[in-house]
Protein backbone atom coordinates (compact mmCIF):
# COMPACT_ATOMS: atom_id res chain seq x y z
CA UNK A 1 11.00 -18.38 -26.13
CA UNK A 2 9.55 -15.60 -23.76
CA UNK A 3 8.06 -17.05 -20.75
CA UNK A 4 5.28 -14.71 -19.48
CA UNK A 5 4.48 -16.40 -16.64
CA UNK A 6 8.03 -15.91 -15.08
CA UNK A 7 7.72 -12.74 -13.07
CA UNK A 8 9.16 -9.74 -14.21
CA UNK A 9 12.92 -8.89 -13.32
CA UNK A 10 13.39 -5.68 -10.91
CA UNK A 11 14.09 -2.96 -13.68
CA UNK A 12 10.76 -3.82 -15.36
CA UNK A 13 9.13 -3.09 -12.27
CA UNK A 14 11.38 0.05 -12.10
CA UNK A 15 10.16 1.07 -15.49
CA UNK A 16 6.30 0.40 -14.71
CA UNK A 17 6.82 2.94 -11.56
CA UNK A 18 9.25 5.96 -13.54
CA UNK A 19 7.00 5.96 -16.65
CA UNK A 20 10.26 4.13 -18.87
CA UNK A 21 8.18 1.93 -21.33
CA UNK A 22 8.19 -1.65 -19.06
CA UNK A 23 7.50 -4.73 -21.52
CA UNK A 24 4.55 -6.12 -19.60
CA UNK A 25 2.65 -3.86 -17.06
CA UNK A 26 3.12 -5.18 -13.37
CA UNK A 27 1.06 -7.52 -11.29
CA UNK A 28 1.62 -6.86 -7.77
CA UNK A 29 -0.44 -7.67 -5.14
CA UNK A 30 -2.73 -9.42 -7.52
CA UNK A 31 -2.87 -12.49 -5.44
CA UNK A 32 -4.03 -10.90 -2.40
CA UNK A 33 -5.93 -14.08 -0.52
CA UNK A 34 -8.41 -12.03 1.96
CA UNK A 35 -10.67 -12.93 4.86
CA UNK A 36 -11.89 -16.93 4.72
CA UNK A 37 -10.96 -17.40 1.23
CA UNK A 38 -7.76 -19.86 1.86
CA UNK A 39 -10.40 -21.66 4.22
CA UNK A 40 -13.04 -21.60 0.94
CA UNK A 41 -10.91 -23.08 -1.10
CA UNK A 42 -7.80 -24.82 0.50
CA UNK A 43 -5.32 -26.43 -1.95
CA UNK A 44 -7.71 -24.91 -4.82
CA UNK A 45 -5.82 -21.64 -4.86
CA UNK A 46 -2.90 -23.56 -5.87
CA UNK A 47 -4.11 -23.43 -9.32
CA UNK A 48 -3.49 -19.56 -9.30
CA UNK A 49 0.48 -20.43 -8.73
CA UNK A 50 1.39 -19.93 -11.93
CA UNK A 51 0.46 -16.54 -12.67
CA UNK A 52 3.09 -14.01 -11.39
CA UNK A 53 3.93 -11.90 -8.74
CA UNK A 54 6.49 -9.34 -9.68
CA UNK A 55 7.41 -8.22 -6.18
CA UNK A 56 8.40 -9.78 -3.06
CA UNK A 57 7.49 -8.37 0.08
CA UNK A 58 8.74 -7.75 3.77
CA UNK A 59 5.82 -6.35 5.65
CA UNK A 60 6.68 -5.93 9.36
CA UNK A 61 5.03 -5.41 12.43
CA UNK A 62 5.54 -2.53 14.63
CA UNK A 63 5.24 -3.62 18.54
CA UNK A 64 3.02 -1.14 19.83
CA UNK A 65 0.50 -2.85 21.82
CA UNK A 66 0.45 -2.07 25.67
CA UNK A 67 1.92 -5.10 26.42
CA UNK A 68 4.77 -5.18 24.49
CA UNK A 69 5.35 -1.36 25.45
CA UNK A 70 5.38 -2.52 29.51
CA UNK A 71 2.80 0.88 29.34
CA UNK A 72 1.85 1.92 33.17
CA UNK A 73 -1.67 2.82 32.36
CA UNK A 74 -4.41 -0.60 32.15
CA UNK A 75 -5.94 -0.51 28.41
CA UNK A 76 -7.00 -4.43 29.08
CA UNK A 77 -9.97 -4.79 27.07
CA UNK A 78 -9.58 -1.71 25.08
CA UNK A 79 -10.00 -1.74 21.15
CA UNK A 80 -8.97 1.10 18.69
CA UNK A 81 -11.70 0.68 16.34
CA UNK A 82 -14.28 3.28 17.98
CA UNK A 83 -13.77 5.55 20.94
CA UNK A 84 -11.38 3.38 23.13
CA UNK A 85 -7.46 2.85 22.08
CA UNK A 86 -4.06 1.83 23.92
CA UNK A 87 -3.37 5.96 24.52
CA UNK A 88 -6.74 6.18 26.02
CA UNK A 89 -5.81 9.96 27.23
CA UNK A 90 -3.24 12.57 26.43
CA UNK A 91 -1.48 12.82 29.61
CA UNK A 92 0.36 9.25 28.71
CA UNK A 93 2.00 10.54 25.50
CA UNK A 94 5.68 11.51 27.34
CA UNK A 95 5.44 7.59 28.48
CA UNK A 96 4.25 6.27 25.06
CA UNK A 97 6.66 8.26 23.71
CA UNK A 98 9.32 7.02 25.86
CA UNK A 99 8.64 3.97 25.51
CA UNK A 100 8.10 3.32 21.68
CA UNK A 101 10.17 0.43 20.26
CA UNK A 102 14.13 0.61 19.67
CA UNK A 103 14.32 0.81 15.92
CA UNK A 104 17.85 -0.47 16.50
CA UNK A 105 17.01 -2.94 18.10
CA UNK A 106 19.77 -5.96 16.99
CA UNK A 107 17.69 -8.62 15.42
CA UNK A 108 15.10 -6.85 14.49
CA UNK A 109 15.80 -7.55 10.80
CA UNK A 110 17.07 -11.24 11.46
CA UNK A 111 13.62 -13.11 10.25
CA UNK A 112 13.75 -11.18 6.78
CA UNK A 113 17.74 -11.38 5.39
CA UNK A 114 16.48 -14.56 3.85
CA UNK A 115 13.63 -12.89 1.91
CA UNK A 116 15.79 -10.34 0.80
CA UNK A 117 18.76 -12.43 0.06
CA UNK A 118 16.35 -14.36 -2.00
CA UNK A 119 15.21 -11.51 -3.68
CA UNK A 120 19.09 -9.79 -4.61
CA UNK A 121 19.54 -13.56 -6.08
CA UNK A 122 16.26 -13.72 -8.20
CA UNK A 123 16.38 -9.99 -9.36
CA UNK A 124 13.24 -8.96 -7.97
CA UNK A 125 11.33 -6.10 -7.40
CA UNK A 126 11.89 -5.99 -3.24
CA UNK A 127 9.22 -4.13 -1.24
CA UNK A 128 9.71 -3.23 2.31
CA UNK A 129 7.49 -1.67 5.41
CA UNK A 130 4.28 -2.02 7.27
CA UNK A 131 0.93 -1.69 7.38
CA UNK A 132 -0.90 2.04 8.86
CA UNK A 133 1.07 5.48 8.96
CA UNK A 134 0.05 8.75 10.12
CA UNK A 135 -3.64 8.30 10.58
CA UNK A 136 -4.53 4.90 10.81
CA UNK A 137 -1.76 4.74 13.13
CA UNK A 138 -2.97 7.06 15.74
CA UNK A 139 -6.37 5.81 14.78
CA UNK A 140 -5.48 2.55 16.44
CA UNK A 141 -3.49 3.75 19.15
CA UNK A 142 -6.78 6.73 20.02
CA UNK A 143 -9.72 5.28 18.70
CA UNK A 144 -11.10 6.92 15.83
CA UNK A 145 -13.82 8.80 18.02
CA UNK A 146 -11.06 10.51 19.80
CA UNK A 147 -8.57 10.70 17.04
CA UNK A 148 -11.34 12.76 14.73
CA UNK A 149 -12.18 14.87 17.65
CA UNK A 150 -8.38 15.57 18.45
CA UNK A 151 -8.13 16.85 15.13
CA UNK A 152 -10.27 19.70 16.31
CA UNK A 153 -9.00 19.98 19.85
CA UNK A 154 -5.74 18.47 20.49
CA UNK A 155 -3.71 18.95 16.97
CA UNK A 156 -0.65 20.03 18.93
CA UNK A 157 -0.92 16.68 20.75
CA UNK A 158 -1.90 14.89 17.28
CA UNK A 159 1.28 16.96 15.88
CA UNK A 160 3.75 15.43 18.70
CA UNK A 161 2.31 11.53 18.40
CA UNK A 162 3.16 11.92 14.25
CA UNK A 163 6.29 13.50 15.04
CA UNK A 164 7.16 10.88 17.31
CA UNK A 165 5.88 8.04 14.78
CA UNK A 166 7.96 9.84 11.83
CA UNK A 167 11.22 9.71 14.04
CA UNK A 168 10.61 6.03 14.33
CA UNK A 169 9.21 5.08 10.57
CA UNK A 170 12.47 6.95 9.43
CA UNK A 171 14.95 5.40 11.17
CA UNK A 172 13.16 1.74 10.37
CA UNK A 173 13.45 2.97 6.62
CA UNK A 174 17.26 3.57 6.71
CA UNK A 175 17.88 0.40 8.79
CA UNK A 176 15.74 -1.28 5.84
CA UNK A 177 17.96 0.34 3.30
CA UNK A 178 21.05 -0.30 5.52
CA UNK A 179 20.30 -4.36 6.10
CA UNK A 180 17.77 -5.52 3.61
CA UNK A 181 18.35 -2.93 0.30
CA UNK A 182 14.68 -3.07 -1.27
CA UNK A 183 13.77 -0.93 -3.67
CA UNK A 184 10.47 0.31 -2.41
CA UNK A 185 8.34 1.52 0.70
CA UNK A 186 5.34 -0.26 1.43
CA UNK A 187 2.50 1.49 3.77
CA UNK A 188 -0.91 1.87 4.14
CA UNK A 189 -3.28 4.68 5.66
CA UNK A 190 -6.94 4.47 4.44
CA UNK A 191 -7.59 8.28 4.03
CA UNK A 192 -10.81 8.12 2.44
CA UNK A 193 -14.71 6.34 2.72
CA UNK A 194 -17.02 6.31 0.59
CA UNK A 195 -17.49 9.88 -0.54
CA UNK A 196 -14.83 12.19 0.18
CA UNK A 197 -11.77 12.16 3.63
CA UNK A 198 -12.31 11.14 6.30
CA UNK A 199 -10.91 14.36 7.60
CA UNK A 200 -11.01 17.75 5.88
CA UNK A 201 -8.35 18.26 3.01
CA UNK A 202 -6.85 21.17 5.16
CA UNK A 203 -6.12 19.05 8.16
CA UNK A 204 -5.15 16.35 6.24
CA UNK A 205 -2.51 19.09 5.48
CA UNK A 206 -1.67 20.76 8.59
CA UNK A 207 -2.10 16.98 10.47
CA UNK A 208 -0.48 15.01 8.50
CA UNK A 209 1.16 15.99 5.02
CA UNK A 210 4.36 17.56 6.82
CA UNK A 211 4.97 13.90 8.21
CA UNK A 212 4.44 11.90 4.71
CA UNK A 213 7.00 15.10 3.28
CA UNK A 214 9.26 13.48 5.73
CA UNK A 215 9.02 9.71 4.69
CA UNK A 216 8.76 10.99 1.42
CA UNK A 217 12.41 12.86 1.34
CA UNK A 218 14.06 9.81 3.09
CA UNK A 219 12.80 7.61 0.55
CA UNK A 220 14.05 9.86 -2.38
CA UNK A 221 17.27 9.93 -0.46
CA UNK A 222 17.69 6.31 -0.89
CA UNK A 223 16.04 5.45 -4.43
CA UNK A 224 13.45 4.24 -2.88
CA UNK A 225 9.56 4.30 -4.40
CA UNK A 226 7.28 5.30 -1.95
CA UNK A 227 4.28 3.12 -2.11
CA UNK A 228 0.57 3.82 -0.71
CA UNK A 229 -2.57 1.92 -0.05
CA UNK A 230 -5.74 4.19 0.93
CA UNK A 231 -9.13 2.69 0.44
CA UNK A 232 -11.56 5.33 -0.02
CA UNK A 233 -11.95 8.72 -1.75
CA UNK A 234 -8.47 10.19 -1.94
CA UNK A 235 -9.15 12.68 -4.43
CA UNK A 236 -9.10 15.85 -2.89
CA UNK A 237 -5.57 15.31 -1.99
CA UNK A 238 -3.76 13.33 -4.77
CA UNK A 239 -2.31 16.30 -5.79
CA UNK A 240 -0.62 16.69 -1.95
CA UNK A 241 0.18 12.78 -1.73
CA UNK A 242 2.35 13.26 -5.11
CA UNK A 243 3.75 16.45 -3.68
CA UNK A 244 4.72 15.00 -0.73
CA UNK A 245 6.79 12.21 -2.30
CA UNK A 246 4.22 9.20 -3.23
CA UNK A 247 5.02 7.63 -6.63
CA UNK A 248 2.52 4.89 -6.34
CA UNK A 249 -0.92 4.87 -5.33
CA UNK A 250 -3.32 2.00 -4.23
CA UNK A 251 -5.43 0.96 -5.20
CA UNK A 252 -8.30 4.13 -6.69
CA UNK A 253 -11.46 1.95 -5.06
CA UNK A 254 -14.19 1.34 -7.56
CA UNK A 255 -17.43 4.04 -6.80
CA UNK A 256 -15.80 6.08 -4.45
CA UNK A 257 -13.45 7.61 -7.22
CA UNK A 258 -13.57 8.62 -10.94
CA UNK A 259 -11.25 6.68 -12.86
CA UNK A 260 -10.78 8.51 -15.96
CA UNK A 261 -10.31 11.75 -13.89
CA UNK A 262 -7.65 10.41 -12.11
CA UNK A 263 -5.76 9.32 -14.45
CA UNK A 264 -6.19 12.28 -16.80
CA UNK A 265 -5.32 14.62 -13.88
CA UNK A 266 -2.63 12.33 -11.67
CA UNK A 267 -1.42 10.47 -14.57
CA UNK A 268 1.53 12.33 -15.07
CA UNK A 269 2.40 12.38 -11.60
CA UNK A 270 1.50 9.19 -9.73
CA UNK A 271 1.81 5.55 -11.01
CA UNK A 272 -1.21 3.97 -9.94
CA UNK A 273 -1.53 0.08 -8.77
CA UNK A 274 -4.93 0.22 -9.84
CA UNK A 275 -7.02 -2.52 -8.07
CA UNK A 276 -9.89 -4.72 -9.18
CA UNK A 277 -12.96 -4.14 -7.40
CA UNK A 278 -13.27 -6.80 -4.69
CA UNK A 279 -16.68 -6.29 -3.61
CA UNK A 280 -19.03 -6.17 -6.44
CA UNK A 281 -17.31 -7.11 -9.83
CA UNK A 282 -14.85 -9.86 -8.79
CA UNK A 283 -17.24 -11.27 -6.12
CA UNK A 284 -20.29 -11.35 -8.08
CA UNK A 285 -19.96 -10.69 -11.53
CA UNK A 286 -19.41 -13.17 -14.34
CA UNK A 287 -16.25 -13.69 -15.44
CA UNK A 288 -16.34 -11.76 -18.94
CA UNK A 289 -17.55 -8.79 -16.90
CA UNK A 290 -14.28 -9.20 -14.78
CA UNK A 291 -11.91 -9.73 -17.97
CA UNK A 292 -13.76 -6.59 -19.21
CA UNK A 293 -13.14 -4.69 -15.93
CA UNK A 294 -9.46 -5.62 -16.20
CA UNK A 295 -8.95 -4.22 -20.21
CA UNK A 296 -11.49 -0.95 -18.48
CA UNK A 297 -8.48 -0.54 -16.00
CA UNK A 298 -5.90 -1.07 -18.10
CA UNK A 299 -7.15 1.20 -20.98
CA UNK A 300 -7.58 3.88 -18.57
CA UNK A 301 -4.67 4.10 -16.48
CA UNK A 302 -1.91 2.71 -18.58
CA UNK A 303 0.33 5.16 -20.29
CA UNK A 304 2.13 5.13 -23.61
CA UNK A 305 5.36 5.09 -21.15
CA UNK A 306 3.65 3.03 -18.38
CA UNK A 307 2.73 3.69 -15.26
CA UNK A 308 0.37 1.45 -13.59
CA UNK A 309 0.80 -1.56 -12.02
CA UNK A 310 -2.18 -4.31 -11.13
CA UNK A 311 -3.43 -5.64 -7.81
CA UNK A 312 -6.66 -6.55 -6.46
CA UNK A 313 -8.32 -3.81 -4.80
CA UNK A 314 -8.36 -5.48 -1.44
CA UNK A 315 -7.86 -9.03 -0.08
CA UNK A 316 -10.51 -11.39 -2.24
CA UNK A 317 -12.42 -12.89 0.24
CA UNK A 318 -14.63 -15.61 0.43
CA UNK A 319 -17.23 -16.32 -1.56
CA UNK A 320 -15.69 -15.15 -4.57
CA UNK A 321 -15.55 -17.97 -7.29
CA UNK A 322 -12.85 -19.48 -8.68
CA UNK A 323 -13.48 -18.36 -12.22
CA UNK A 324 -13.60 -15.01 -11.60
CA UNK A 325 -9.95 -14.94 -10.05
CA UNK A 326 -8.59 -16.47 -12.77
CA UNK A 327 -10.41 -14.82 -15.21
CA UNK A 328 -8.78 -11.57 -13.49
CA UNK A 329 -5.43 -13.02 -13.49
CA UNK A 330 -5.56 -14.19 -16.64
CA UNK A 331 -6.53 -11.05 -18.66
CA UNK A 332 -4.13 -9.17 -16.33
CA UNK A 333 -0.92 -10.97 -17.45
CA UNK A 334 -2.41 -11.27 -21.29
CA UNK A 335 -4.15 -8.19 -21.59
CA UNK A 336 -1.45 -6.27 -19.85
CA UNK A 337 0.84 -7.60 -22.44
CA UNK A 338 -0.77 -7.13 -25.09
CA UNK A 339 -1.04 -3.27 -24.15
CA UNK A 340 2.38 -2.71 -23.94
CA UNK A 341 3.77 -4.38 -27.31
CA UNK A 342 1.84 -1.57 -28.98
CA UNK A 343 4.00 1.29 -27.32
CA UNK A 344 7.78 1.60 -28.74
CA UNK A 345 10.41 0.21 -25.81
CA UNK A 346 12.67 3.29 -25.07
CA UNK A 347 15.92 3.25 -23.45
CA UNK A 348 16.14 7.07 -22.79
């Protein structure tokens, strides 16, 4: 007897991402416990075990804080969040640069073999990398005050940080591939607010596409899916994400972007890990409005052949009830189910 609740082995997750007819549509990320909600609710969440996750992940963090970098310049006190950051002025960059981590740097990998052992033994969908890229990145290490100014009056120097960064995210990826073999790239960089870039769509390409053309060819190189999280309004530059090597996109943010035109523009190019609205619906609707969110998403994004996967749109934080997670996670794994058996499985 089938067991849906048993995640899904790694080629089904495979299939979801290259359009090849998967037997259940992906739930990855769907479990994503935010800010105060394991406080909330303690043991409670423990409930929510038994729905799957279909990937494992090793996120990893990338020491650059001042401290760790033994930086000559003081940034105590400093926070990248407005117009202060840990390069708090160009002239640093040759020491920054010189003094960025080792990414071969001999146990580096040592606290993750186990996760990824775990994962070659249980067949699973393996995702590997870290959280901000080529702008949220430089947004932390700047400010984003300076960082949005530099775009205007320092690219060159913007242009020499992302190389740097790239030279460093690309060597981490083939170590990855090297020690740990997953099967996809992880990252985030949250392009968009509420209405449109954060930046304009031509020095989004000038800035910063050259550098995700990069990632992107290494992770072709190794069969590797290259993921993306961007909160926001990405639209203006799907089209340059895809081109640039992105096969899965996260998470298309409720009311900053149009659903149905994504898909029926993108669909054919980017698998989307479409994510249920944490702010409004799950948080404060009632749970048949979130089951009938989850069959909205599902109907629009998921593809005779596949293509989507399912996540929450951000972590769920506190204050959300109970219900309404497992109403989402229930019509997720059922729903999404039930949409697939209706498409014939293909082999080819």
């Amino acid at each position: 007897m089938e067991d849906i609740f048993a995640p899904l082995p790694k080629e089904e997750v495979v299939r979801a991402v290259e359009h090849r007819y998967p037997v259940r549509i992906p739930m990855i990320r769907a479990k994503w416990w935010g800010e105060g909600l394991r406080e909330q609710y303690g043991h409670s969440l423990a409930q929510f075990h038994k729905y799957p996750e279909d990937a494992m992940f090793i996120l990893i963090n990338i020491p650059l804080e001042a401290g760790k970098m033994n930086l000559s310049w003081n940034t105590a006190g400093s926070r990248a969040l407005d117009a202060g950051g840990i390069l708090p002025d160009w002239k640093y960059l040759d020491e920054f640069i010189a003094k960025m981590p080792d990414p071969d740097e001999p146990h580096l990998f040592d606290d993750y073999h186990a996760i990824a052992e775990k994962a070659h033994a249980e067949n699973r969908y393996l995702l590997f990398g870290w959280w901000r890229l080529f702008f949220e990145r430089p947004w932390y290490l700047r400010g984003m005050e300076n960082l949005l100014v530099d775009y205007y009056e320092n690219p060159d120097q913007v242009r020499r940080l992302n190389e740097a960064l790239c030279d460093l995210y690309v060597k981490l990826i083939r170590r990855a591939v090297r020690e740990l073999q997953p099967d996809g790239f992880w990252t985030s960089d949250d392009l968009g607010h509420q209405t449109q870039l954060m930046m304009h769509p031509d020095q989004f390409r000038s800035l910063i596409k050259p550098y995700y053309e990069k990632v992107g060819a290494v992770c072709r190189e190794n069969n590797l899916h290259f993921w993306l999280h961007s909160c926001g309004n990405n639209t203006a530059i799907l089209g340059d994400l895809a081109d640039a090597g992105v096969n899965v996109f996260h998470p298309v943010q409720k009311y900053t972007m149009d659903e149905n035109e994504v898909a029926a523009k993108y669909g054919n190019r980017l698998t989307f890990l479409a994510g249920i609205d944490v702010q409004h619906i799950l948080q404060k609707g009632t749970p048949e409005e979130v089951r009938t969110e989850v069959r909205y998403l599902i109907d629009t994004f998921d593809q005779p052949s596949g293509g989507m996967c399912l996540a929450a749109g951000n972590g769920i934080v506190a204050g959300t009830p109970l219900e309404n997670i497992d109403a989402f996670l229930d019509e997720a794994l059922h729903y999404g189910l039930q949409h697939r058996r209706q498409y014939r499985r293909t082999d080819a």
